[in-house]
Protein backbone atom coordinates (compact mmCIF):
# COMPACT_ATOMS: atom_id res chain seq x y z
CA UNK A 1 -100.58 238.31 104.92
CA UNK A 2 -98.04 236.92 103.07
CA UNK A 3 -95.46 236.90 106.13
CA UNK A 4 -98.43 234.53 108.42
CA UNK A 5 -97.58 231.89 104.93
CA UNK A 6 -93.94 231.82 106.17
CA UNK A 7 -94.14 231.36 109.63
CA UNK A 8 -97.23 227.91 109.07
CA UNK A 9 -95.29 224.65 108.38
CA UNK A 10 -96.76 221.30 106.83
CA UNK A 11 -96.76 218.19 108.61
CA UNK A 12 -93.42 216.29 108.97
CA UNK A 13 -92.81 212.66 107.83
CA UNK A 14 -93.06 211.39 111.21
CA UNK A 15 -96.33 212.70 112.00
CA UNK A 16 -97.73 211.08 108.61
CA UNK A 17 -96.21 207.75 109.69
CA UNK A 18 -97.88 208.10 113.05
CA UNK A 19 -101.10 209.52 112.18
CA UNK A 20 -101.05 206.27 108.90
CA UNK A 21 -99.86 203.45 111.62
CA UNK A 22 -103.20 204.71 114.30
CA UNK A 23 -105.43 204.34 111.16
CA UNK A 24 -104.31 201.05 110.15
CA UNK A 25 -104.75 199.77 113.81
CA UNK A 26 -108.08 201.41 114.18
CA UNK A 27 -109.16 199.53 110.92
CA UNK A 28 -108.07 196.59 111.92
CA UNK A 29 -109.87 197.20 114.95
CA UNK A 30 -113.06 197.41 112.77
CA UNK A 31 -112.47 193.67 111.20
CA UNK A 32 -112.33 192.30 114.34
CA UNK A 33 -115.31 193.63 115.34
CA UNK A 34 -116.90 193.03 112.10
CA UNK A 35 -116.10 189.07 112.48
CA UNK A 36 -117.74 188.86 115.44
CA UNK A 37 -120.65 190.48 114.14
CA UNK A 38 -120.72 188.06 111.43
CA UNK A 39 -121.01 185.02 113.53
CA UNK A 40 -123.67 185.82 115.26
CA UNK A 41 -125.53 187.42 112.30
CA UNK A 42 -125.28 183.74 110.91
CA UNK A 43 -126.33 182.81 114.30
CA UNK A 44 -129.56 184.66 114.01
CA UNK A 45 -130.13 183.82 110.49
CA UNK A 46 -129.95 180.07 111.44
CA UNK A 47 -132.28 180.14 114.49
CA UNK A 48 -134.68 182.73 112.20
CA UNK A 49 -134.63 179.71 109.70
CA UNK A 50 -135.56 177.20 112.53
CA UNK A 51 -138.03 179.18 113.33
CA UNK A 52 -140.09 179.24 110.39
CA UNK A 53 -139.23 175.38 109.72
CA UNK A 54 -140.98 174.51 112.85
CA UNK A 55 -143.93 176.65 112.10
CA UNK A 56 -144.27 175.36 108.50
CA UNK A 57 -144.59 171.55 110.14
CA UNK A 58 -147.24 173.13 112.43
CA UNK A 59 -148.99 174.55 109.57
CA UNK A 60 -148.42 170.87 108.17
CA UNK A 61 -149.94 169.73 111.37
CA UNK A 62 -152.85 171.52 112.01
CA UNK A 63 -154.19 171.69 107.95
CA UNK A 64 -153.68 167.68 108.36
CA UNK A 65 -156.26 167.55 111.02
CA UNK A 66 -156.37 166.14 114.87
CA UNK A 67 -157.41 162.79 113.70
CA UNK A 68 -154.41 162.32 111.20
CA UNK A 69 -152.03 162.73 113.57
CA UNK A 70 -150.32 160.03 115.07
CA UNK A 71 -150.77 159.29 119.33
CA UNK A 72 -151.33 157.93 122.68
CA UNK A 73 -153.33 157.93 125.16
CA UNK A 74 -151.18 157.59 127.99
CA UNK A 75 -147.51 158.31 126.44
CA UNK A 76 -145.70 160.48 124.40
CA UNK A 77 -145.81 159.55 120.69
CA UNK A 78 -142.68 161.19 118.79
CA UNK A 79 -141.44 160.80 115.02
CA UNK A 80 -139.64 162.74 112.75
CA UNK A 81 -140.30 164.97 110.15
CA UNK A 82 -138.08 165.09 106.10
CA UNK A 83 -134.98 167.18 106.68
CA UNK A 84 -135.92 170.61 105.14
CA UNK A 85 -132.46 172.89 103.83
CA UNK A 86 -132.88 176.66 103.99
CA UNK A 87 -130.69 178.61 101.75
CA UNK A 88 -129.98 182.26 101.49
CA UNK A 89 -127.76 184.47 99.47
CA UNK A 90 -124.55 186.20 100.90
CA UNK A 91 -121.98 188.59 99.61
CA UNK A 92 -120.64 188.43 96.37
CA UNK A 93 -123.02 186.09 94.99
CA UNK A 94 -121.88 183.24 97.11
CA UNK A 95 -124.96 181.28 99.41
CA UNK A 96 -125.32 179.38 102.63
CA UNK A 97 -127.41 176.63 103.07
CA UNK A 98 -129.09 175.24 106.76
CA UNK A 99 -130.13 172.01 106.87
CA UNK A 100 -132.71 171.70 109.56
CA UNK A 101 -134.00 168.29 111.31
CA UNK A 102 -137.49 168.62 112.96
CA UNK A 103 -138.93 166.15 115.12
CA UNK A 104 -142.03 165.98 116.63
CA UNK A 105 -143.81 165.33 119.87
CA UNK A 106 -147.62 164.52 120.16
CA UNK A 107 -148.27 164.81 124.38
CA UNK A 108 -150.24 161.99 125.79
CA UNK A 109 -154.05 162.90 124.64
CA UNK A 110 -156.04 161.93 128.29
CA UNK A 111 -156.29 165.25 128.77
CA UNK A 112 -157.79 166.53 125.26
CA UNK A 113 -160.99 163.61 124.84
CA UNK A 114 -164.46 164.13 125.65
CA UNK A 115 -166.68 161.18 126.51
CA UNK A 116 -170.35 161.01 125.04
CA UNK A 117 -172.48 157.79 126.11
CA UNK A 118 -175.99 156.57 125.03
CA UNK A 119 -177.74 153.49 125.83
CA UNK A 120 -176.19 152.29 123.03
CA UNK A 121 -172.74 152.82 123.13
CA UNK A 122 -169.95 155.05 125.00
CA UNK A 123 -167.55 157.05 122.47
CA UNK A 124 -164.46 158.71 123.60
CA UNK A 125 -163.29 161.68 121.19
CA UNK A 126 -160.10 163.44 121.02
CA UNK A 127 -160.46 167.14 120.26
CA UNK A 128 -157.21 168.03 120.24
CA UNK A 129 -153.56 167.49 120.92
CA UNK A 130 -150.61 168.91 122.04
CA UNK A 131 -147.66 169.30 119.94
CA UNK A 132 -144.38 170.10 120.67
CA UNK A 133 -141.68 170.77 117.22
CA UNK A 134 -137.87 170.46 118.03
CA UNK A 135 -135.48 171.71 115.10
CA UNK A 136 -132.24 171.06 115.53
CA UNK A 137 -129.19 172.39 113.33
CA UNK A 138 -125.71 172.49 113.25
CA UNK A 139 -123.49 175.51 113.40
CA UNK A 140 -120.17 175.45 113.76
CA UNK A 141 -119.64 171.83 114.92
CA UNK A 142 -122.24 172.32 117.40
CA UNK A 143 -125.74 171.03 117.38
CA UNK A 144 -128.06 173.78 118.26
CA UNK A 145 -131.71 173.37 118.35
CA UNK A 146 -135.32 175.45 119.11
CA UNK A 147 -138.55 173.98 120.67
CA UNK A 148 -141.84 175.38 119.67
CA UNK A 149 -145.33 173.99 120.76
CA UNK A 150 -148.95 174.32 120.15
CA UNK A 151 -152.22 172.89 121.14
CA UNK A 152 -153.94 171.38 117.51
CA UNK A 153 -157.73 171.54 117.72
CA UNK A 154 -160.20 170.10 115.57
């Protein structure tokens, strides 16, 4: 037993150097990987936050009512809606804060009325309206943006 002891040897200082220098590549090989992750992980954080801004102004919207809500008959009616910020924590106690610009669209409104006449008098009625939300953000020096839409009925 004692002569298999003798005969084993340890590893050299070459093979330390080699085996250290393919771990530190690997790992940096992991950063790099990692960064790229992180970029679009922000990515999808900031379109996540878009999309609950735009369904918070169509919750706005629709508890508002049809009639409240500003449009045409024959055209688009558009306006915008307060800049809302988003803010989140990251790492280390550090945050990020989105600031998101909605805008809205109301689509022309022939197509949602209903006509009721009586000997009296013809009323039209609009029952509902279209809506289409843009957010738009930037990220990274470019303006990025969602569209989310929804028919608002009385």
């Amino acid at each position: 037993m004692v002569k298999l002891w003798k005969n084993k040897k340890g590893f050299g200082i070459v093979e330390i150097l080699v085996a250290a220098a393919v771990l530190g590549f690997m790992y940096m090989a992991v950063l790099n990987l990692q960064g790229g992750n992180h970029d679009a992980l922000l990515r999808i954080r900031g379109r996540d936050g878009a999309v609950e801004v735009a369904q918070q102004v169509l919750d706005s919207l629709k508890s508002v009512g049809v009639e409240a809500i500003p449009s045409k008959a024959l055209t688009d009616t558009s306006f915008n809606v307060q800049n809302i910020d988003r803010k989140w924590a990251r790492g280390l106690g550090d945050s990020a804060t989105v600031t998101y610009t909605p805008t809205v669209t109301v689509s022309a409104t022939q197509n949602y009325t209903s006509t009721d006449a009586s000997q009296y008098e013809t009323i039209h009625h609009v029952y509902a309206k279209q809506v289409k939300v843009k957010v738009s953000w930037n990220f990274k020096g470019s303006t990025q943006s969602i569209e989310v839409s929804s028919v608002i009925r009385q």
